[in-house]
C-alpha atoms as a PDB file:
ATOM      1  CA  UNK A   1      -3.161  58.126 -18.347  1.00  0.00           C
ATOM      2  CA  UNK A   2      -4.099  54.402 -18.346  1.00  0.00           C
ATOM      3  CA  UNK A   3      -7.026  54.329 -20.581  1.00  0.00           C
ATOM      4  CA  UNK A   4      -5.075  52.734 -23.139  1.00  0.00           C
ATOM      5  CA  UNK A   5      -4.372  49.724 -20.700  1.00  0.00           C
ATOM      6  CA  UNK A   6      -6.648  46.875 -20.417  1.00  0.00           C
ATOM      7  CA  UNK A   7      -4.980  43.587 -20.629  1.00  0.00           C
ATOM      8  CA  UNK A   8      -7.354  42.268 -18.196  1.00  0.00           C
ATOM      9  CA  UNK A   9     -10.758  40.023 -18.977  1.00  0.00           C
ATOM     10  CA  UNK A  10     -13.805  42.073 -18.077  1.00  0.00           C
ATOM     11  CA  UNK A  11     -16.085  39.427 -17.796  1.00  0.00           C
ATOM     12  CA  UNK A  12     -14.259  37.624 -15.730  1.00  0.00           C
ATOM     13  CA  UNK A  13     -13.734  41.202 -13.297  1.00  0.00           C
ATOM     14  CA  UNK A  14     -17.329  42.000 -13.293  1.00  0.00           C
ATOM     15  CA  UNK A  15     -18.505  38.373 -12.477  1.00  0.00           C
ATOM     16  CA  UNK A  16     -15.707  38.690  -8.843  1.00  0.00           C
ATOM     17  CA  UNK A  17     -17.956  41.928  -8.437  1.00  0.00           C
ATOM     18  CA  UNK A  18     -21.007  39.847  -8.456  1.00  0.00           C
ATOM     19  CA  UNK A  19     -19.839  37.239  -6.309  1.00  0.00           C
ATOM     20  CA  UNK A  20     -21.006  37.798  -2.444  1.00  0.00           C
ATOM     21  CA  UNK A  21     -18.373  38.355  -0.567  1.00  0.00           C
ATOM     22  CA  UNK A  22     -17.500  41.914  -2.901  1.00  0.00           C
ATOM     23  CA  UNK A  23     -20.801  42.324  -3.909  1.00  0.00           C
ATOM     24  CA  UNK A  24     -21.763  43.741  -0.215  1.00  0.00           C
ATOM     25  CA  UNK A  25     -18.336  45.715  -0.204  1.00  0.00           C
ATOM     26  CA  UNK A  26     -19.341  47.579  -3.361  1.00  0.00           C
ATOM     27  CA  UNK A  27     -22.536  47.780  -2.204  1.00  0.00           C
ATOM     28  CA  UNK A  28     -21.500  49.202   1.216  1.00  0.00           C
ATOM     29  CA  UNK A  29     -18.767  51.242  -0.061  1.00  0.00           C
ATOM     30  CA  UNK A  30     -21.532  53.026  -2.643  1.00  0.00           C
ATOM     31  CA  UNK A  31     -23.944  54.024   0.331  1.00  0.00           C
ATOM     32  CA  UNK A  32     -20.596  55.979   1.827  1.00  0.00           C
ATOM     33  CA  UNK A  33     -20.644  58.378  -1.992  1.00  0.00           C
ATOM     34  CA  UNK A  34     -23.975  58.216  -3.503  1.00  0.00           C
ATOM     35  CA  UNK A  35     -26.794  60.230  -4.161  1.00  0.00           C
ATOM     36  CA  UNK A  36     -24.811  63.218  -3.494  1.00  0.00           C
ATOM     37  CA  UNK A  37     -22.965  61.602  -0.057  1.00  0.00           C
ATOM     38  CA  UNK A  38     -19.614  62.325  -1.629  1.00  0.00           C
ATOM     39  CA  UNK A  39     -17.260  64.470   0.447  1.00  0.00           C
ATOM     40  CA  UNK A  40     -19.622  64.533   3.549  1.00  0.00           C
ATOM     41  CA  UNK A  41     -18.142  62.241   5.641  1.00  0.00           C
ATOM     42  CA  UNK A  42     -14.336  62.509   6.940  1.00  0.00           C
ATOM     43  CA  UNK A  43     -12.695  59.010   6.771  1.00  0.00           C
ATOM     44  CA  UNK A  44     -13.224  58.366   9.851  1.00  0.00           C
ATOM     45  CA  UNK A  45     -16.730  58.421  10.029  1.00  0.00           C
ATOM     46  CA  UNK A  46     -16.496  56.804   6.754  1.00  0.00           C
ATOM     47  CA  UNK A  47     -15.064  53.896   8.297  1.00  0.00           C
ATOM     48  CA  UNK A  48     -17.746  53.625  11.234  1.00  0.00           C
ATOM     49  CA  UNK A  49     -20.450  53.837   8.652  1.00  0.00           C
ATOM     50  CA  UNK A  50     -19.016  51.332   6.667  1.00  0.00           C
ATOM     51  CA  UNK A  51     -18.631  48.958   9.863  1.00  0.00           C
ATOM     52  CA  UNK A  52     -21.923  49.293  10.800  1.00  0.00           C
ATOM     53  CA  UNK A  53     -23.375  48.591   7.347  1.00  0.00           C
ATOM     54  CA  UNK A  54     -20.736  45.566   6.879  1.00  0.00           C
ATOM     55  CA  UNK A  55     -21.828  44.523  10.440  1.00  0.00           C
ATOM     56  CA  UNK A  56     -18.446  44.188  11.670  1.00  0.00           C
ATOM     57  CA  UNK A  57     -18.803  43.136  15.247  1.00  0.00           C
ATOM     58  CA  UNK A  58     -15.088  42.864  16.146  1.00  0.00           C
ATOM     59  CA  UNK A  59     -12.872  45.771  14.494  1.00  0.00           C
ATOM     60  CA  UNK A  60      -9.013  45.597  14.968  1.00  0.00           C
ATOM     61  CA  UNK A  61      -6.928  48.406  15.459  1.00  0.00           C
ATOM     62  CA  UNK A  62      -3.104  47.495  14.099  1.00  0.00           C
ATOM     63  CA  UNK A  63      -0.796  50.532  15.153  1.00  0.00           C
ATOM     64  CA  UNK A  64       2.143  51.954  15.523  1.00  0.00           C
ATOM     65  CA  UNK A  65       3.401  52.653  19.413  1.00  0.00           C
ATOM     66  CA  UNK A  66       4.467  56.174  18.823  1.00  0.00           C
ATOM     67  CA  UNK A  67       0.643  56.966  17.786  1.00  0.00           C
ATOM     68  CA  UNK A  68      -0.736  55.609  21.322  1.00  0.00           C
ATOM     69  CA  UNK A  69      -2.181  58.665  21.971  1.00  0.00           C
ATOM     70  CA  UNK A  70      -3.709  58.992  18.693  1.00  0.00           C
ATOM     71  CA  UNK A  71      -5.304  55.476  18.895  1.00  0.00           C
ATOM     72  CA  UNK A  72      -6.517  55.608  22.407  1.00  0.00           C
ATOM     73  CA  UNK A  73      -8.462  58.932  21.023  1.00  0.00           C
ATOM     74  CA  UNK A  74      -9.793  56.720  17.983  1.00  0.00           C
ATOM     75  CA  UNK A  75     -10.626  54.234  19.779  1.00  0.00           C
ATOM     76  CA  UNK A  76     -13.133  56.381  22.108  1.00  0.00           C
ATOM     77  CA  UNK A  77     -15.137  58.155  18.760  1.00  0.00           C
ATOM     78  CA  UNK A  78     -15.620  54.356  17.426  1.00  0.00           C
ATOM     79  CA  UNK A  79     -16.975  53.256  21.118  1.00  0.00           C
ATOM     80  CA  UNK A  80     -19.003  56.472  21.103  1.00  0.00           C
ATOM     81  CA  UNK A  81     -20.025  54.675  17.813  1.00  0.00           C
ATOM     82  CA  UNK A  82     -21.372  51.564  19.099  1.00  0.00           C
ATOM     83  CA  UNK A  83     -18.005  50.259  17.738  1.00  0.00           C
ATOM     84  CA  UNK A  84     -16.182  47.498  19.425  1.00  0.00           C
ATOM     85  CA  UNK A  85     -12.333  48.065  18.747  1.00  0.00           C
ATOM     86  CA  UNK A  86      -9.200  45.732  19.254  1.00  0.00           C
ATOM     87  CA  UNK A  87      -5.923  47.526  19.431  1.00  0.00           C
ATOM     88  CA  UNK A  88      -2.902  45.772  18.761  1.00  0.00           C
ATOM     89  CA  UNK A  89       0.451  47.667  18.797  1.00  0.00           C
ATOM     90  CA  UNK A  90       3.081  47.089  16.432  1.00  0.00           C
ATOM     91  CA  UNK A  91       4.987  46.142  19.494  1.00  0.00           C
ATOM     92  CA  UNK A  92       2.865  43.375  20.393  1.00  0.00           C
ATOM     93  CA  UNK A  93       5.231  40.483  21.916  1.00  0.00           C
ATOM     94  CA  UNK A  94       8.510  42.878  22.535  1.00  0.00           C
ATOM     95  CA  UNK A  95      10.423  41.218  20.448  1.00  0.00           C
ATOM     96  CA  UNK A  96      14.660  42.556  19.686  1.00  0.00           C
ATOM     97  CA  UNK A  97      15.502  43.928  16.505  1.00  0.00           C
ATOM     98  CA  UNK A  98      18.403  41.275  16.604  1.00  0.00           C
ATOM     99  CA  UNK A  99      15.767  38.709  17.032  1.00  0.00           C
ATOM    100  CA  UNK A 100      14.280  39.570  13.345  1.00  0.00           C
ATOM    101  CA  UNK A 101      17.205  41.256  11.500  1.00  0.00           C
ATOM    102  CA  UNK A 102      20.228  39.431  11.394  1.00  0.00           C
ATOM    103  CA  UNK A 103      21.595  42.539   9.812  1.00  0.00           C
ATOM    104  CA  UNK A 104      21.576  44.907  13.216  1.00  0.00           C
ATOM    105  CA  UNK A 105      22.585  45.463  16.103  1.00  0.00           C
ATOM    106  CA  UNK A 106      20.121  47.190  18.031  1.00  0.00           C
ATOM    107  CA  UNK A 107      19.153  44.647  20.734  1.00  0.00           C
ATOM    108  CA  UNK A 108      15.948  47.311  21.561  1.00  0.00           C
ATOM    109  CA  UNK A 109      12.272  46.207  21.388  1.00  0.00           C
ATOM    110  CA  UNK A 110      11.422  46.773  17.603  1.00  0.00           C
ATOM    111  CA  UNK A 111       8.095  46.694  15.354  1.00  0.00           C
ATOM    112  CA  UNK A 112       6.618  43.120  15.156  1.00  0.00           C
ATOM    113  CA  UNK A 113       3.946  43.219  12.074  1.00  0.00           C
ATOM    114  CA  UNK A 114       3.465  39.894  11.730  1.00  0.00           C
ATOM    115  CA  UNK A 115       2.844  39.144  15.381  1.00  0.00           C
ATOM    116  CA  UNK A 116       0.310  41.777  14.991  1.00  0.00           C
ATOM    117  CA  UNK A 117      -1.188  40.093  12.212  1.00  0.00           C
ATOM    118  CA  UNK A 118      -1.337  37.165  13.920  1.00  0.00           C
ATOM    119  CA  UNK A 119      -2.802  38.472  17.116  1.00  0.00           C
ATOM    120  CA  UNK A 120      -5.085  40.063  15.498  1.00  0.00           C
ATOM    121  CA  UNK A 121      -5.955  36.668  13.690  1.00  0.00           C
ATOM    122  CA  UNK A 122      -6.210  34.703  17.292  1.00  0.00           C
ATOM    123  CA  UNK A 123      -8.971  37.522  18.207  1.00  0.00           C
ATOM    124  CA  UNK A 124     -11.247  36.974  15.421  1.00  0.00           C
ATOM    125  CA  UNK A 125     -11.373  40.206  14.022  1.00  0.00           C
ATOM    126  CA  UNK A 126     -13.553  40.986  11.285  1.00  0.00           C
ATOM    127  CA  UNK A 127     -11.979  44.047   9.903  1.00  0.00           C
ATOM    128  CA  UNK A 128      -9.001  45.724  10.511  1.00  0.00           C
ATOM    129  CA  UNK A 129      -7.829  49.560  10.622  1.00  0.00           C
ATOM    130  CA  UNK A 130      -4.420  50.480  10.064  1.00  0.00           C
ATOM    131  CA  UNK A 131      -3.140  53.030  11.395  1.00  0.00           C
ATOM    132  CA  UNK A 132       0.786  54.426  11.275  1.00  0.00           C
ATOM    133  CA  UNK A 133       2.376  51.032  10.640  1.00  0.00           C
ATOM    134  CA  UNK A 134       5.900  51.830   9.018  1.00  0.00           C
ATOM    135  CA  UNK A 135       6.449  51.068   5.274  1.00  0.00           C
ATOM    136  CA  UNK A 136       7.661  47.675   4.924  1.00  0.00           C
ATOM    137  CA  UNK A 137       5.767  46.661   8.057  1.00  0.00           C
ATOM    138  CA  UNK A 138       2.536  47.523   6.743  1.00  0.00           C
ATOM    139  CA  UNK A 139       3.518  45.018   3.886  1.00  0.00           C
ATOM    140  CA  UNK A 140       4.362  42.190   5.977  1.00  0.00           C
ATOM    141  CA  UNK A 141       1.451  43.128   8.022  1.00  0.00           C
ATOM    142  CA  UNK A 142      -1.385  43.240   4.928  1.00  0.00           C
ATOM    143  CA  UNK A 143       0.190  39.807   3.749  1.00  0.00           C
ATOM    144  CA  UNK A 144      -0.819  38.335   7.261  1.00  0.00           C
ATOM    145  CA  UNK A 145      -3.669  39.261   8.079  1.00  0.00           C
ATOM    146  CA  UNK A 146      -6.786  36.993   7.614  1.00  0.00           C
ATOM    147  CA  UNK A 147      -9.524  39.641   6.996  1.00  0.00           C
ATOM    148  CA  UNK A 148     -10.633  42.583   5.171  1.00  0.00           C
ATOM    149  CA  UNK A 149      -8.723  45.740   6.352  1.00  0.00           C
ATOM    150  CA  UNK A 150      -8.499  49.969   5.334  1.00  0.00           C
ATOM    151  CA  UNK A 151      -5.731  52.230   6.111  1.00  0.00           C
ATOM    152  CA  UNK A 152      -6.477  54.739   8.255  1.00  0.00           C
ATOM    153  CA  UNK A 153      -3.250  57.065   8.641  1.00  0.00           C
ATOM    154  CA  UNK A 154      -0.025  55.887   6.729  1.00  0.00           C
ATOM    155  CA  UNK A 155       3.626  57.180   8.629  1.00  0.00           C
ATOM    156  CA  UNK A 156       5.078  59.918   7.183  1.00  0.00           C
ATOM    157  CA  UNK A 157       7.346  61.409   9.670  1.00  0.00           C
ATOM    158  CA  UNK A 158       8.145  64.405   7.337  1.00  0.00           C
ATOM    159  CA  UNK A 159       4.696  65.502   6.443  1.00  0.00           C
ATOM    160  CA  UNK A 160       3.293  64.781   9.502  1.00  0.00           C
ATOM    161  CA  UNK A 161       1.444  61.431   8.167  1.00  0.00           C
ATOM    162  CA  UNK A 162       0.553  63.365   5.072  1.00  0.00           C
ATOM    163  CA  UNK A 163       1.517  62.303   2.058  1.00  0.00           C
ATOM    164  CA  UNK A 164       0.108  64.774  -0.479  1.00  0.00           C
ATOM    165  CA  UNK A 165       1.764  67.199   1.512  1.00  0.00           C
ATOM    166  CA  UNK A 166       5.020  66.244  -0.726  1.00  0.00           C
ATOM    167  CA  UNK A 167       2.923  66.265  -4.215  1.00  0.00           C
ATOM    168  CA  UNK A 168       1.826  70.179  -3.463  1.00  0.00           C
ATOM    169  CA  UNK A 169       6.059  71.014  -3.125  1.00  0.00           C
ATOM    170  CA  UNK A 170       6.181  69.966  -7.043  1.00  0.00           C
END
């Protein structure tokens, strides 16, 4: 399907491969699928391997407040790990919706991405999971933060935070 599309300057995209700082991210990434490694490992423990290779010492956790329960769970199997995690709720610093959106009037505590980000900026985070962050926030979230991050679990309410689910309907 997009073959036929390469306006971009190859040289120029395989000498940002070589530099350092994505060198050891292609390098790390590769360990996760080669030499037959490919579809062995769930995400998750794609993501711990991948910390442990990258050396990640402090790993955030950005989330959404209606997956508590969820994160609290994740946050034991990466401590079981030799993980440390971070968790940072998107409703880090209760701000209103009326504080943020001019537009409402809900006057309820609402999702603050951005304070996230920044919180988990202040804690010196080297990597960040995220994990349920509503679409929109996870934009405004991604554009704040500092360091490298993965998405863990994206919201989808109707496919119960599974995309494909939608594509197999078709």
């Amino acid at each position: 399907m997009s073959c036929e599309r390469e306006s971009f300057n190859k040289e120029e995209t395989i000498n940002q491969y070589l530099e350092i700082r994505n060198s050891k991210i292609v390098e790390a990434a590769s360990e996760l699928v080669d030499n037959g490694k490919a579809g062995t490992l769930s995400r998750i423990e794609e993501i711990i391997e991948f910390s442990k290779t990258m050396n990640y010492k402090n790993i955030g956790l950005a989330y959404c407040y209606g997956m508590e329960k969820q994160a609290k769970v994740l946050q034991t199997i990466f401590s079981e790990n030799g993980l440390v995690i971070i968790p940072i709720s998107c409703s880090v610093g209760g701000l209103k919706q009326s504080e943020i959106n001019t537009t409402t009037c809900i006057h309820k505590v609402t999702c603050n991405p951005i304070g996230q980000a920044q919180q988990l900026n202040a804690e010196n985070i080297d990597f960040t999971i995220i994990f349920g962050i509503c679409l929109g926030h996870d934009i405004l979230l991604q554009r704040n933060l500092n360091m490298d991050f993965t998405t863990l679990v994206v919201k989808d309410r109707v496919f119960h935070h599974n995309p494909l689910k939608a594509l197999e309907i078709k």
